[in-house]
Protein backbone atom coordinates (compact mmCIF):
# COMPACT_ATOMS: atom_id res chain seq x y z
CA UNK A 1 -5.08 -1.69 -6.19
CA UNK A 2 -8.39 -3.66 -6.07
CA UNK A 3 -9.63 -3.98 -1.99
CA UNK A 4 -10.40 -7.36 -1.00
CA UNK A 5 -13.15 -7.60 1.15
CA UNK A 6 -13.73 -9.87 4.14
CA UNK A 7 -15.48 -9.99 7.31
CA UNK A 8 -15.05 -7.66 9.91
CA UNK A 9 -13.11 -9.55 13.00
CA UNK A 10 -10.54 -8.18 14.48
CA UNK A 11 -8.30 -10.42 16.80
CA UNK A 12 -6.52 -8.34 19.55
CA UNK A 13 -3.20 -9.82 18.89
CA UNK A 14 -2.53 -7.23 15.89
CA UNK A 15 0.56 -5.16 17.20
CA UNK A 16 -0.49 -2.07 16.17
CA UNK A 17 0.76 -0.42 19.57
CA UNK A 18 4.44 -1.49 18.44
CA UNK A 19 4.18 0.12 14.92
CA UNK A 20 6.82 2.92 15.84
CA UNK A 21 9.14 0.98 17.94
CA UNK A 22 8.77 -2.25 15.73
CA UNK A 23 11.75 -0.28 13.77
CA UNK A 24 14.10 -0.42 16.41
CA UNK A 25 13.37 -2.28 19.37
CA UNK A 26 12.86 -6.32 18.30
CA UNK A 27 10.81 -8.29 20.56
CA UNK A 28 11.34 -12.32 20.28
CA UNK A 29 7.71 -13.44 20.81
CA UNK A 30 6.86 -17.16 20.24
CA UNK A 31 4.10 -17.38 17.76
CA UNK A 32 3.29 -20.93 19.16
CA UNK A 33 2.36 -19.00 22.02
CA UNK A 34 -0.79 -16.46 20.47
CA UNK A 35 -4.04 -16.94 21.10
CA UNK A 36 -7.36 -14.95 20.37
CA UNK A 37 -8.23 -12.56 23.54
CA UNK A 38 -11.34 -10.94 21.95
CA UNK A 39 -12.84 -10.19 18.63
CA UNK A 40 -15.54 -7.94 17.65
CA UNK A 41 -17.49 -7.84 14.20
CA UNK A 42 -18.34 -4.07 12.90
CA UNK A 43 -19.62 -5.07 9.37
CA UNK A 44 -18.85 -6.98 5.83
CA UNK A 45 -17.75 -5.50 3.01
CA UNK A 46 -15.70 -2.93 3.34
CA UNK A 47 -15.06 -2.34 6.72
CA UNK A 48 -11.68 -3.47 9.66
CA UNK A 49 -9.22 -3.20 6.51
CA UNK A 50 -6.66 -0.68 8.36
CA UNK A 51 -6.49 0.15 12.02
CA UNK A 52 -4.22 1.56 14.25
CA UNK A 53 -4.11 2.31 17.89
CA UNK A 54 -3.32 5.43 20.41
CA UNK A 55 -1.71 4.36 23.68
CA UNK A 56 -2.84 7.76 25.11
CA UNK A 57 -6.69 6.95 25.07
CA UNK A 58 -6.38 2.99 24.96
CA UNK A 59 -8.27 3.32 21.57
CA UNK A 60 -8.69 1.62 18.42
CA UNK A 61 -9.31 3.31 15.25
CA UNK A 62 -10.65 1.07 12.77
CA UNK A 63 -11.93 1.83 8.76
CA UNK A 64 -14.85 1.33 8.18
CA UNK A 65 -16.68 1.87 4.45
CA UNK A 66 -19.20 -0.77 5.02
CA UNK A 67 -22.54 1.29 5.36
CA UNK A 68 -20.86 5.14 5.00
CA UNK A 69 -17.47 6.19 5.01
CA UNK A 70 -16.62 5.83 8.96
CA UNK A 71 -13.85 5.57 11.22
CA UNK A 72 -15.17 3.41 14.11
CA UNK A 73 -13.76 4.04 17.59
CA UNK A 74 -13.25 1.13 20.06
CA UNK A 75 -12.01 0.78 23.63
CA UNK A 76 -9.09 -1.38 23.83
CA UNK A 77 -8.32 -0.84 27.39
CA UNK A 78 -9.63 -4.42 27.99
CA UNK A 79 -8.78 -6.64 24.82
CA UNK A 80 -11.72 -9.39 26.30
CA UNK A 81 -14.30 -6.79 26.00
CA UNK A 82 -14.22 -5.22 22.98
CA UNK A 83 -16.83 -2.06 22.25
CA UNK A 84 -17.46 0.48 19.66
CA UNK A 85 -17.46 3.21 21.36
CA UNK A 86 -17.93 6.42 18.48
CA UNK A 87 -17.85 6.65 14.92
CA UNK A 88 -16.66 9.56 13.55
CA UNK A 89 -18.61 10.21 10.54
CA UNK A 90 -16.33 11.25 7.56
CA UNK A 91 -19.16 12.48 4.62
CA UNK A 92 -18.25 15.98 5.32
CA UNK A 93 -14.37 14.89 3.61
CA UNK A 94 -15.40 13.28 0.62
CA UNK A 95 -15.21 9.52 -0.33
CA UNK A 96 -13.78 6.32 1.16
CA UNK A 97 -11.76 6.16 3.84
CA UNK A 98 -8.31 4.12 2.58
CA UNK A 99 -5.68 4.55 5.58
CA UNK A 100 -4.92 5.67 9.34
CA UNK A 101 -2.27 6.49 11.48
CA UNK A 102 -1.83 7.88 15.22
CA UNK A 103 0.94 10.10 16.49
CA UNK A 104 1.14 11.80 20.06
CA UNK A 105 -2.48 11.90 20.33
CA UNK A 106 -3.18 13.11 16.87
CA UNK A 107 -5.22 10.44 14.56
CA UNK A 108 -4.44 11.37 11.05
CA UNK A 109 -7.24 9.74 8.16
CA UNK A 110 -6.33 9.57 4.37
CA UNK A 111 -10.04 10.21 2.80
CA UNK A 112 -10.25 9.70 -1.45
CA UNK A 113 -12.98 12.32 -3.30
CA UNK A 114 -16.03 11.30 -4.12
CA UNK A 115 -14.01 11.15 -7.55
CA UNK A 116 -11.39 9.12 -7.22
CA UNK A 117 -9.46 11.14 -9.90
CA UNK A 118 -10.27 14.36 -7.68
CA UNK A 119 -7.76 15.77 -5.06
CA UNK A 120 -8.26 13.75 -2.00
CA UNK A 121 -7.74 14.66 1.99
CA UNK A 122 -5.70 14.24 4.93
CA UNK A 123 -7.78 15.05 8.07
CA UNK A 124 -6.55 15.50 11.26
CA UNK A 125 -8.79 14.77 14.80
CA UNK A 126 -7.91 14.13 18.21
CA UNK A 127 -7.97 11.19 19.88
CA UNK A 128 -9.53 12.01 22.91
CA UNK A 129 -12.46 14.28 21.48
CA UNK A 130 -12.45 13.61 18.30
CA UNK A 131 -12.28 16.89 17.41
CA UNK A 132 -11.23 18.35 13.84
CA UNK A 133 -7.70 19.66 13.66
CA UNK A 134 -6.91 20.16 10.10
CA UNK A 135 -7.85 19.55 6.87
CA UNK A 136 -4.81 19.20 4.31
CA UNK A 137 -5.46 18.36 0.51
CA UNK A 138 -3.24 16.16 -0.87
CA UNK A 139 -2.84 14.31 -4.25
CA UNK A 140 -5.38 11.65 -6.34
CA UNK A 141 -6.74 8.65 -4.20
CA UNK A 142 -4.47 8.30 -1.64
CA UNK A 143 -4.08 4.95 -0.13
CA UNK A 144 -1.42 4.80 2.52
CA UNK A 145 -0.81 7.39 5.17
CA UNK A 146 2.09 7.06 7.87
CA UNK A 147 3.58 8.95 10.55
CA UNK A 148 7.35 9.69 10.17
CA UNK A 149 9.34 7.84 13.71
CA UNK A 150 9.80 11.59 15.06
CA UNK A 151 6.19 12.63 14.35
CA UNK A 152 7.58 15.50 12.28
CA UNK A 153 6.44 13.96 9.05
CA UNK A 154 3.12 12.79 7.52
CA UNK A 155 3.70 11.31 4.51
CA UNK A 156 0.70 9.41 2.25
CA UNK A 157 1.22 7.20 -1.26
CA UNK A 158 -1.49 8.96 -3.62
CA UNK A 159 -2.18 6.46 -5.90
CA UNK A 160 -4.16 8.40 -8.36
CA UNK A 161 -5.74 5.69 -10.66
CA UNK A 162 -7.24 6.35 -13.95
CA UNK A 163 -11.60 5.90 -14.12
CA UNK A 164 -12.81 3.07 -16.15
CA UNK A 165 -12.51 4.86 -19.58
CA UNK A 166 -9.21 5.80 -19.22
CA UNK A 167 -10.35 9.38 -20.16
CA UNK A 168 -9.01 10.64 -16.55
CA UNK A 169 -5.60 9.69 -15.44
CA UNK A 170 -4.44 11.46 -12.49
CA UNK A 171 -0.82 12.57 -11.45
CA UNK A 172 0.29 10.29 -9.22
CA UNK A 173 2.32 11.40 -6.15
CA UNK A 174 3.72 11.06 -2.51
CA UNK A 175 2.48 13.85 0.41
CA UNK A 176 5.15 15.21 2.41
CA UNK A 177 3.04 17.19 5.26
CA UNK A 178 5.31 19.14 7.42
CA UNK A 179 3.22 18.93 11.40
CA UNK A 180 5.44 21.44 12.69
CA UNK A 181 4.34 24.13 9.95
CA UNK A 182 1.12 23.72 10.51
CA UNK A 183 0.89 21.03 8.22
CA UNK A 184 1.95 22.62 5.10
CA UNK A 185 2.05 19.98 2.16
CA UNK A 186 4.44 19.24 -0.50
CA UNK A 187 3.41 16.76 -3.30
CA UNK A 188 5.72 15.13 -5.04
CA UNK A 189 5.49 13.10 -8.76
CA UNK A 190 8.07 11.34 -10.61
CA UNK A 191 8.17 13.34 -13.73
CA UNK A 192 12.02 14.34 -13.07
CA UNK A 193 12.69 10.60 -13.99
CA UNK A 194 10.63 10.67 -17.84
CA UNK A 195 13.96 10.94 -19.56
CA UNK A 196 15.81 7.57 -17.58
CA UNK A 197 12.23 5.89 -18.55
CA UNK A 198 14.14 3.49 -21.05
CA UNK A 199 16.81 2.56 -18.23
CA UNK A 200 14.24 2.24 -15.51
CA UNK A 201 12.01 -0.29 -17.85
CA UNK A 202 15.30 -2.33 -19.33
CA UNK A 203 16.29 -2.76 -15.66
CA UNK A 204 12.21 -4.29 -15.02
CA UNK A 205 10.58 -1.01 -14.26
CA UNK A 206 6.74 -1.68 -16.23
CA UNK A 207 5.22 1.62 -17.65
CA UNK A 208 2.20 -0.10 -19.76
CA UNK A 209 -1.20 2.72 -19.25
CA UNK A 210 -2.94 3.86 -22.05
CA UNK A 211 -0.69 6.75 -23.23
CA UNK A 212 2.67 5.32 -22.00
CA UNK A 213 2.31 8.45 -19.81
CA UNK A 214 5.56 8.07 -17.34
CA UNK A 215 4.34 10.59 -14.70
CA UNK A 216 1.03 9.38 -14.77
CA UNK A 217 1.62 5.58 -15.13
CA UNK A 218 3.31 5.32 -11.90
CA UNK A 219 1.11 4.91 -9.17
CA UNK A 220 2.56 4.83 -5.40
CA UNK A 221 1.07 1.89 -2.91
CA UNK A 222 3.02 2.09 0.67
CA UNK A 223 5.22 4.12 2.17
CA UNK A 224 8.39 2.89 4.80
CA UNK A 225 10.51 5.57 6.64
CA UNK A 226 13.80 4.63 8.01
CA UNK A 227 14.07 5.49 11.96
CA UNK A 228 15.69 8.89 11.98
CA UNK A 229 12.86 9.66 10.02
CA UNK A 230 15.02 11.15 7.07
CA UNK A 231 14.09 8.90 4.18
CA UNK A 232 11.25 7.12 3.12
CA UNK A 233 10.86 4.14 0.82
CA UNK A 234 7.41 3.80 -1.46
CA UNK A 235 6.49 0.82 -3.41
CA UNK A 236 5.22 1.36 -6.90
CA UNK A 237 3.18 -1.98 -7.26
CA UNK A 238 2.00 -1.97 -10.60
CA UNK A 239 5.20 -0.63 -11.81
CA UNK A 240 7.33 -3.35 -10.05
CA UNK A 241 9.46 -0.89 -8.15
CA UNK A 242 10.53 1.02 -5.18
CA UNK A 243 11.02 4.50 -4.96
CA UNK A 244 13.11 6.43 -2.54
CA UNK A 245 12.22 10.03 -1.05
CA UNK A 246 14.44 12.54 0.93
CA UNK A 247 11.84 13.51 3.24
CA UNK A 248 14.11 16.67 4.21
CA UNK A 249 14.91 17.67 1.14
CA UNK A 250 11.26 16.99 -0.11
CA UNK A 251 12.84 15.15 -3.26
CA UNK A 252 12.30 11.86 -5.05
CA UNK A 253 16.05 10.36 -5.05
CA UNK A 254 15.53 7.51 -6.85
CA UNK A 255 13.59 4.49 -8.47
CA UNK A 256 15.24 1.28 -8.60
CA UNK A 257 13.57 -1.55 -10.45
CA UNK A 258 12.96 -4.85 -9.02
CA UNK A 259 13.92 -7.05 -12.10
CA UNK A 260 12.55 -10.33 -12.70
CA UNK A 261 12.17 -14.08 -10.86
CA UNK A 262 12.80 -16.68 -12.98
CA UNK A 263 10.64 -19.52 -12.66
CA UNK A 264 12.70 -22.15 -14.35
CA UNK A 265 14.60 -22.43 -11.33
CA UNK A 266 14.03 -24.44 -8.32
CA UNK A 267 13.99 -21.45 -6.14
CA UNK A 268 10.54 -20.15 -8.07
CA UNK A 269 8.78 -23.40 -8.59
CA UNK A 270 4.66 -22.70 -9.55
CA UNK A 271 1.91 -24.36 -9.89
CA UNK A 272 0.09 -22.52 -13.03
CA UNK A 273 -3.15 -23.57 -13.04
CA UNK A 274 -5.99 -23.39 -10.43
CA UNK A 275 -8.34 -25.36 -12.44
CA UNK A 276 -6.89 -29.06 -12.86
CA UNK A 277 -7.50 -29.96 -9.02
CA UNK A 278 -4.22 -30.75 -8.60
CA UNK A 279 -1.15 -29.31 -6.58
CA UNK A 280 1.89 -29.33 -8.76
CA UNK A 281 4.98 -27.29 -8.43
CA UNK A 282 7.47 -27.12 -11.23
CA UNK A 283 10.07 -25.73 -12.75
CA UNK A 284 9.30 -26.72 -16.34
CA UNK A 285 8.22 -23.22 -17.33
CA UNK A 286 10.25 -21.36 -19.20
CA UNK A 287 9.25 -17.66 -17.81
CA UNK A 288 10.10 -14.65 -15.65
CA UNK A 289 7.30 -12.65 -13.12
CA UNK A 290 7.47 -9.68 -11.35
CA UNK A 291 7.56 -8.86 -7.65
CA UNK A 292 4.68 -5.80 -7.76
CA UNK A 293 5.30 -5.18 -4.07
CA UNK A 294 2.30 -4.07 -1.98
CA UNK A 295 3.46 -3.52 1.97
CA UNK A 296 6.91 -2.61 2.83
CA UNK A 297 8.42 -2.22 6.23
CA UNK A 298 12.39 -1.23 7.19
CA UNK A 299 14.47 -3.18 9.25
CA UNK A 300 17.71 -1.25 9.92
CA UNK A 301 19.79 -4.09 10.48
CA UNK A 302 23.69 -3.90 10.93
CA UNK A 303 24.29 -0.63 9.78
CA UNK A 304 22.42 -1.48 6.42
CA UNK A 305 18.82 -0.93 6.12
CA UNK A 306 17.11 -4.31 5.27
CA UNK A 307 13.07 -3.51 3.61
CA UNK A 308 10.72 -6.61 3.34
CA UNK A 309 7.73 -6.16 0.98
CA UNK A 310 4.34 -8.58 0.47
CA UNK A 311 4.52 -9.29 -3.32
CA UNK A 312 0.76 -9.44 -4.04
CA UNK A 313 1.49 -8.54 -7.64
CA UNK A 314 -1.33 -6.73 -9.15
CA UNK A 315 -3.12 -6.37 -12.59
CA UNK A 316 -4.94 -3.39 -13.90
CA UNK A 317 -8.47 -4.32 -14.90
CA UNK A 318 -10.83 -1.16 -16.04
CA UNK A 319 -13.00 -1.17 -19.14
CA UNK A 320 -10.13 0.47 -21.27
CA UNK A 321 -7.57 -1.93 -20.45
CA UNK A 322 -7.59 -5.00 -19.12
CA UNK A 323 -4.46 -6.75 -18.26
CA UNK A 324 -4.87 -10.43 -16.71
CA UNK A 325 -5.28 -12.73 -19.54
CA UNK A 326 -6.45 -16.68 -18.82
CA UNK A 327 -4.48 -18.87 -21.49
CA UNK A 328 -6.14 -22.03 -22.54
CA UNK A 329 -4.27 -25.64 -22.41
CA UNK A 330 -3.68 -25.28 -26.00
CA UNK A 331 -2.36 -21.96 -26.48
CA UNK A 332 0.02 -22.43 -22.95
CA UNK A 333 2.03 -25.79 -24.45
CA UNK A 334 2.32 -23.68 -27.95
CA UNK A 335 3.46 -20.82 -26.12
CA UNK A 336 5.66 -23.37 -24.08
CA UNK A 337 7.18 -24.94 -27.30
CA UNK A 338 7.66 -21.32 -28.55
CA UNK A 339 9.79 -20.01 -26.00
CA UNK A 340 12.21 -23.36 -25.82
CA UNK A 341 12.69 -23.07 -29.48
CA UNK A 342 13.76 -19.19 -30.11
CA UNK A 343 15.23 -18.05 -26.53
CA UNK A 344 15.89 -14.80 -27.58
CA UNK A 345 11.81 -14.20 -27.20
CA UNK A 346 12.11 -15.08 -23.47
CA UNK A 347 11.16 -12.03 -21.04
């Protein structure tokens, strides 16, 4: 997935101390009723994407790739006065810093290689100190890490994306690091699925890399565990999908496409251009998009887990393939008049 960048504020209102209990314990909150406590700018591009923050220490760890690879410390023990108190410098672990997570005192860091297609890192510090704890390799680029509910589990979405030429296309795969065994790793991939590939794609699964590599053409985003901390749920964004993992079994149990939204119904109305100055929402076109879920968080519900995802929808863009196409007036009303004349070429 391609980063977007933006300034560096962070508003104090971000409930990142509720990320564990969010899950289970629902707090009505009136959103008429936030307002901005403190802010504090740590850089442009690059930096304040992910945070998260220890209760123990009253601390928030922030990304920050602005400059060098960082994770910026700050005191959050009075949300008026926000100040950086550390950075701990992450050059010693390779590349970019894409994801972080805090567990019982424990602040766990998913670090890319310098290559992207390389094995990347999970590294471990404390809180309090700082200190290193561990240093885990895990699979290509990952992008996500999360503690499981019961701290057992740290699980990351290694997203493994190809380089520009296409001439390096990493397995992609999901971390299962076991804290309790002194963080032994298990990395899964989806190759057990290769032979349903024509189900999976006729139900809206998309496998479209150079190659048509299955294994390698699925590439995992963000990761959702359900509260007993027994099964986790990973988006595959590019692939429009979700996967689901038996985290004590260590197993991928499943990939379920999302399917299409049509947008010739009133429920999907779009506006398809962004260059006629002018907001108009219709129905008239006679198509079908993806969801290419990003985020995903669980909501157990009545007995029935409920997951909500942000469909950013994404398009692969390197100097081998690119995917995003802009089609002129012309060529849209032909394709248009196409479509209403021979249904049977509708997606």
């Amino acid at each position: 997935m391609k980063k977007i960048s933006f300034l560096a504020i962070i508003p104090v209102f971000i409930f990142v101390s509720c990320k564990k209990e969010a899950a289970v314990n629902i707090i009505k909150e009136d959103p008429y009723s936030f307002a901005e406590s403190g802010s504090i700018d740590i850089g442009d591009v690059g930096a304040a994407e992910i945070s998260t923050y220890d209760p123990q220490t009253k601390r928030l760890f922030v990304v920050n790739n602005s400059t060098v690879s960082k994770i910026d410390v700050i005191d959050f023990s009075n949300p008026s006065n926000l100040v950086v108190i550390h950075s701990i410098a992450l050059a010693p672990y390779g590349g970019l810093v894409n994801s972080l997570d805090v567990n019982d005192g424990k602040l766990a860091a998913a670090i890319e290689a310098i290559n992207k297609q390389d094995a990347g890192k999970v590294v471990i510090f404390k809180t309090n100190d700082y200190s290193e704890v561990k240093v885990i390799p895990v699979g290509s680029l990952p992008d996500m890490i999360t503690y499981s509910p019961d701290g057992k589990y740290i699980l990351t979405a290694n997203e493994g994306e190809p380089n520009a030429d296409y001439s390096n296309d990493p397995l992609e795969t999901v971390s299962i690091i076991s804290v309790g065994d002194n963080y032994a790793v298990v990395n899964l991939d989806f190759s057990s699925f290769t032979s349903s590939q024509a189900t999976l794609q006729a139900g809206g699964l998309r496998v479209f890399g150079i190659g048509n590599n299955f294994a390698k053409d699925l590439e995992p985003e963000s990761i959702a565990i359900s509260p007993d901390s027994k099964t986790a749920w990973v988006t595959l964004q590019e692939n429009n999908a979700i996967a689901t993992i038996n985290i004590e079994t260590k197993t991928v149990a499943k990939i379920f496409p999302l399917g299409f939204k049509n947008y010739n119904l009133d429920t999907y109305k779009m506006d398809v251009s962004d260059r006629d100055n002018i907001i108009s929402f219709n129905n008239k076109w006679n198509v079908k998009g993806m969801f290419q879920p990003d985020g995903i968080v669980i909501y157990p519900g009545d007995g029935v887990p409920l997951l909500f995802t942000a469909n950013e929808g994404d398009a692969r863009e390197y100097s081998a393939l690119t995917e995003a196409k802009r089609l002129n007036n012309h060529l849209l009303r032909r394709w248009v008049e196409i479509h209403r004349a021979k249904p049977s070429l509708r997606p």
